[in-house]
N, C-alpha and C. Protein backbone atom coordinates (compact mmCIF):
# COMPACT_ATOMS: atom_id res chain seq x y z
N UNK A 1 127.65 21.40 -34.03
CA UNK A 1 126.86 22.59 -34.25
C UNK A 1 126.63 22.72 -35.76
N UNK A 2 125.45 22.93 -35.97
CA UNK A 2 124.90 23.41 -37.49
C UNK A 2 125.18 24.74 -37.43
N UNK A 3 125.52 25.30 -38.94
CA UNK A 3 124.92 26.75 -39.32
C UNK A 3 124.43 26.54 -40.40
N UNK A 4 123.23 27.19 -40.71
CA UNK A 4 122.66 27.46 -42.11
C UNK A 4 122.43 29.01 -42.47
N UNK A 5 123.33 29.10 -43.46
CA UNK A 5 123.89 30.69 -43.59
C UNK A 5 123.14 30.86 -45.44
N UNK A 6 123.00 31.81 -45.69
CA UNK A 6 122.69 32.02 -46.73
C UNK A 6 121.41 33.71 -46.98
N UNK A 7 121.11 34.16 -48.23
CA UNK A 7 120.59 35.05 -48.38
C UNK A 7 119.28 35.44 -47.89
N UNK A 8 118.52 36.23 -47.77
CA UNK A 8 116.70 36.03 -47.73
C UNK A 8 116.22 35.37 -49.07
N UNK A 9 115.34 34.73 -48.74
CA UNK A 9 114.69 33.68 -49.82
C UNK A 9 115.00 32.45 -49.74
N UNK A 10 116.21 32.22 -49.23
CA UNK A 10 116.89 31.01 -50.14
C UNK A 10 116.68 29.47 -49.34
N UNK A 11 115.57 29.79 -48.48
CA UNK A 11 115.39 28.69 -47.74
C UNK A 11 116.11 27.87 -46.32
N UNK A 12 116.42 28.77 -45.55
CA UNK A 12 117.02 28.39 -44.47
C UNK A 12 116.41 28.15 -43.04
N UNK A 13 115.29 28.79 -43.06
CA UNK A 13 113.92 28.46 -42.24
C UNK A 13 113.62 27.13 -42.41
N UNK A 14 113.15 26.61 -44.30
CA UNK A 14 112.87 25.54 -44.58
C UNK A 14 113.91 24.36 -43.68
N UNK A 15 114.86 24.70 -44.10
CA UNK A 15 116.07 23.56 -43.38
C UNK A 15 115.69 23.69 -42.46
N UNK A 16 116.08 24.31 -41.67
CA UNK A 16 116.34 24.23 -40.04
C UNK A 16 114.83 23.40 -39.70
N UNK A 17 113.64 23.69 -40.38
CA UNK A 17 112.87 23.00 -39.63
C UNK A 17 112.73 21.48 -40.11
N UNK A 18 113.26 21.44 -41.22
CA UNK A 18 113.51 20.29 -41.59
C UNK A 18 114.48 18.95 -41.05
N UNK A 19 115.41 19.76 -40.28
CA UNK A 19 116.89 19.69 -39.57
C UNK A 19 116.14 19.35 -38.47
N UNK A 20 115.15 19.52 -37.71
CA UNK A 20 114.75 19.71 -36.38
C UNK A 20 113.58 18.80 -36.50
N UNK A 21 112.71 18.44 -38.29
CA UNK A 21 111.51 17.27 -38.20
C UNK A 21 112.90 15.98 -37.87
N UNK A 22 113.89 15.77 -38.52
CA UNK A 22 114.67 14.48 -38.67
C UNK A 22 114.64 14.51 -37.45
N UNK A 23 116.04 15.82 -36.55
CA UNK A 23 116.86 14.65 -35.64
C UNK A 23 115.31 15.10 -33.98
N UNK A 24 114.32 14.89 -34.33
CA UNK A 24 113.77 15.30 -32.83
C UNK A 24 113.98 16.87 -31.78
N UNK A 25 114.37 18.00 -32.99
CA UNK A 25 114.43 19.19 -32.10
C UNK A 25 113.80 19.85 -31.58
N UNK A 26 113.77 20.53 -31.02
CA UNK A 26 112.75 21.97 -30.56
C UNK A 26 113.91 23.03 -30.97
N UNK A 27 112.90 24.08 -31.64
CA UNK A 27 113.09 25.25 -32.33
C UNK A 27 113.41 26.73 -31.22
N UNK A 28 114.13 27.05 -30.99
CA UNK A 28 113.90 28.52 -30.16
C UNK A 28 114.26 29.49 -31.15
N UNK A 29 113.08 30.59 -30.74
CA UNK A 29 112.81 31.39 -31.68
C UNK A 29 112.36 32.74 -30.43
N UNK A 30 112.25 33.77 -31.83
CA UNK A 30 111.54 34.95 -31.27
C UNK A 30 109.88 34.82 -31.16
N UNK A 31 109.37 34.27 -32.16
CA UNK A 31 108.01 33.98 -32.35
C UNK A 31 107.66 33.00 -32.85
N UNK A 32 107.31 32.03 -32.02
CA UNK A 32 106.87 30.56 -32.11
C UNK A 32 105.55 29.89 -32.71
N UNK A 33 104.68 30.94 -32.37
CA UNK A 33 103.79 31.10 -32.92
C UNK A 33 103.89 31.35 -34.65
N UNK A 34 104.58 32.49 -34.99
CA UNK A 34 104.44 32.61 -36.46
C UNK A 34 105.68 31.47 -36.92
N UNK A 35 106.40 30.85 -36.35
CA UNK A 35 107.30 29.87 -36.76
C UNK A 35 106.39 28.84 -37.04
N UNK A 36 105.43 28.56 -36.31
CA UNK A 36 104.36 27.12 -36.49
C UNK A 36 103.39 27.23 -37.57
N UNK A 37 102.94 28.66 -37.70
CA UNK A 37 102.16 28.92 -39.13
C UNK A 37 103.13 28.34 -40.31
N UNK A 38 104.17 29.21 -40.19
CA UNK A 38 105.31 29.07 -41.18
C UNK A 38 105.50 26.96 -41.53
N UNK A 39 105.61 26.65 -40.78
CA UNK A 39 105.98 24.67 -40.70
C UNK A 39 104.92 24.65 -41.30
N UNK A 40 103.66 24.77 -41.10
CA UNK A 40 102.18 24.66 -41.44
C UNK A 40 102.45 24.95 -42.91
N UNK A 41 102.84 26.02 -43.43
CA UNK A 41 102.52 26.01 -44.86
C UNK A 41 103.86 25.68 -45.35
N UNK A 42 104.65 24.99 -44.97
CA UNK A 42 105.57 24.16 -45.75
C UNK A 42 105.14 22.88 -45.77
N UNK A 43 103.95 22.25 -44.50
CA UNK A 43 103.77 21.20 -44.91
C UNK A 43 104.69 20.39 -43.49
N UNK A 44 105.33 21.33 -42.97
CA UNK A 44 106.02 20.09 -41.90
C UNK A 44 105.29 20.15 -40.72
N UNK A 45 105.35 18.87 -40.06
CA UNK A 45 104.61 19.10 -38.98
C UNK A 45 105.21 18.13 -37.95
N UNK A 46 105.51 18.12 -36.40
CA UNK A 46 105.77 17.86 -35.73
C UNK A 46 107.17 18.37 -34.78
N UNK A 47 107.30 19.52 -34.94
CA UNK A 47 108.11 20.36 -34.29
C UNK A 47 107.56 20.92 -33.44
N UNK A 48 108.48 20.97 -32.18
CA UNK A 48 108.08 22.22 -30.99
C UNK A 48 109.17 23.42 -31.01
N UNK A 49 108.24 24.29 -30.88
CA UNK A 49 108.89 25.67 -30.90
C UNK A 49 108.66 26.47 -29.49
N UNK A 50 109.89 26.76 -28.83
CA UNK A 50 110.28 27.81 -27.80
C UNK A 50 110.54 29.09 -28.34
N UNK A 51 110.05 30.01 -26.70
CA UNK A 51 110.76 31.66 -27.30
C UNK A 51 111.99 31.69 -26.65
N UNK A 52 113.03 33.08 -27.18
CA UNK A 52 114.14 32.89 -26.50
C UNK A 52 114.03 32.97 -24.72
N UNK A 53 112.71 33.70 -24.02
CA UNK A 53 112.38 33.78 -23.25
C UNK A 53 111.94 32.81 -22.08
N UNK A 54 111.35 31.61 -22.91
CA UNK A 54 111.44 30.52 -22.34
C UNK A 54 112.25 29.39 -22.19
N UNK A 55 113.19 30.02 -22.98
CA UNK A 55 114.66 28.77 -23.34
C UNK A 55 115.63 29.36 -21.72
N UNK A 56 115.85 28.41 -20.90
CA UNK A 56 117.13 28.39 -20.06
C UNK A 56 117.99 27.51 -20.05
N UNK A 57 119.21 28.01 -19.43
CA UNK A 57 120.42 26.81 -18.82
C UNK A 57 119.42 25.54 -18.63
N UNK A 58 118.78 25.64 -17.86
CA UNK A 58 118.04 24.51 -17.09
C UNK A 58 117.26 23.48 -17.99
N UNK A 59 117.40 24.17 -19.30
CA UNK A 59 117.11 23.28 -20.73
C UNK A 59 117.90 22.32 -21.15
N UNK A 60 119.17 22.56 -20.50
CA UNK A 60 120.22 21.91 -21.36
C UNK A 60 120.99 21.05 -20.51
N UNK A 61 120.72 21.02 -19.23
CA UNK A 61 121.44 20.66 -18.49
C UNK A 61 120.99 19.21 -17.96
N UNK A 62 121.70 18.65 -18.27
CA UNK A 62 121.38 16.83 -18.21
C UNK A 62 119.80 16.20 -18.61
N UNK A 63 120.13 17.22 -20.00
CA UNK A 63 119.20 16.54 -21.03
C UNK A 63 119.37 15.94 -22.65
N UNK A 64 119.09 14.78 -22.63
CA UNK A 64 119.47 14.73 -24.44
C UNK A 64 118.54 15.58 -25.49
N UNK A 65 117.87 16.28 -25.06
CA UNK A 65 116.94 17.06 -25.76
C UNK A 65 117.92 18.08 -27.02
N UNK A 66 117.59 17.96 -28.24
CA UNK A 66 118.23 18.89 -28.88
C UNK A 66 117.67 20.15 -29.55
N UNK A 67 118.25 21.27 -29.56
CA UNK A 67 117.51 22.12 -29.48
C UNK A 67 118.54 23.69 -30.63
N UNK A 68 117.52 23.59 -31.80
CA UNK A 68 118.35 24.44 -32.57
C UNK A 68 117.44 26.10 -32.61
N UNK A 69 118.51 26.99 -32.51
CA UNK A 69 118.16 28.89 -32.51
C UNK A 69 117.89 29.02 -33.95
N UNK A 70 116.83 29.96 -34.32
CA UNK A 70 116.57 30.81 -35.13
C UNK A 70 116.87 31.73 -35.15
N UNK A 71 117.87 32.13 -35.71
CA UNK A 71 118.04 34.51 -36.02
C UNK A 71 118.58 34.18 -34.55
N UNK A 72 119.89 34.29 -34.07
CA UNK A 72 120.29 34.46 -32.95
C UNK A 72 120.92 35.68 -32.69
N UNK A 73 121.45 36.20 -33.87
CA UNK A 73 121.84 37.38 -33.56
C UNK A 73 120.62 38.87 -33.50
């Protein structure tokens, strides 16, 4: 398990999607949509992004798919 902990500003969005161009992730998020603008103007591109709404058990379950949360709390 990753955590990327740190202040507002300080770039932890950047990682994680950066974390998720390397190892092949999909992103679950609240808003996937403004998460993909966001990749867009950093310049990264090839991430898929889920809402927490569409993320289930049934995601995880006898799949190698990896899959990192945004703002979980």
């Amino acid at each position: 398990m990753y955590r990327i902990i740190g202040g507002r500003g300080t770039g932890k969005t950047n990682q994680l999607m950066l974390l998720a161009k390397e190892s092949g992730a999909t992103i679950v998020c609240s808003n996937p949509r403004a998460m993909q603008q966001k990749a867009h103007a950093y310049g990264i591109t090839g991430i898929d992004f889920i809402s927490y709404g569409e993320f289930t058990p049934e995601d995880v379950k006898g799949n190698d798919k990896t899959y990192l949360v945004d703002e979980l709390e």
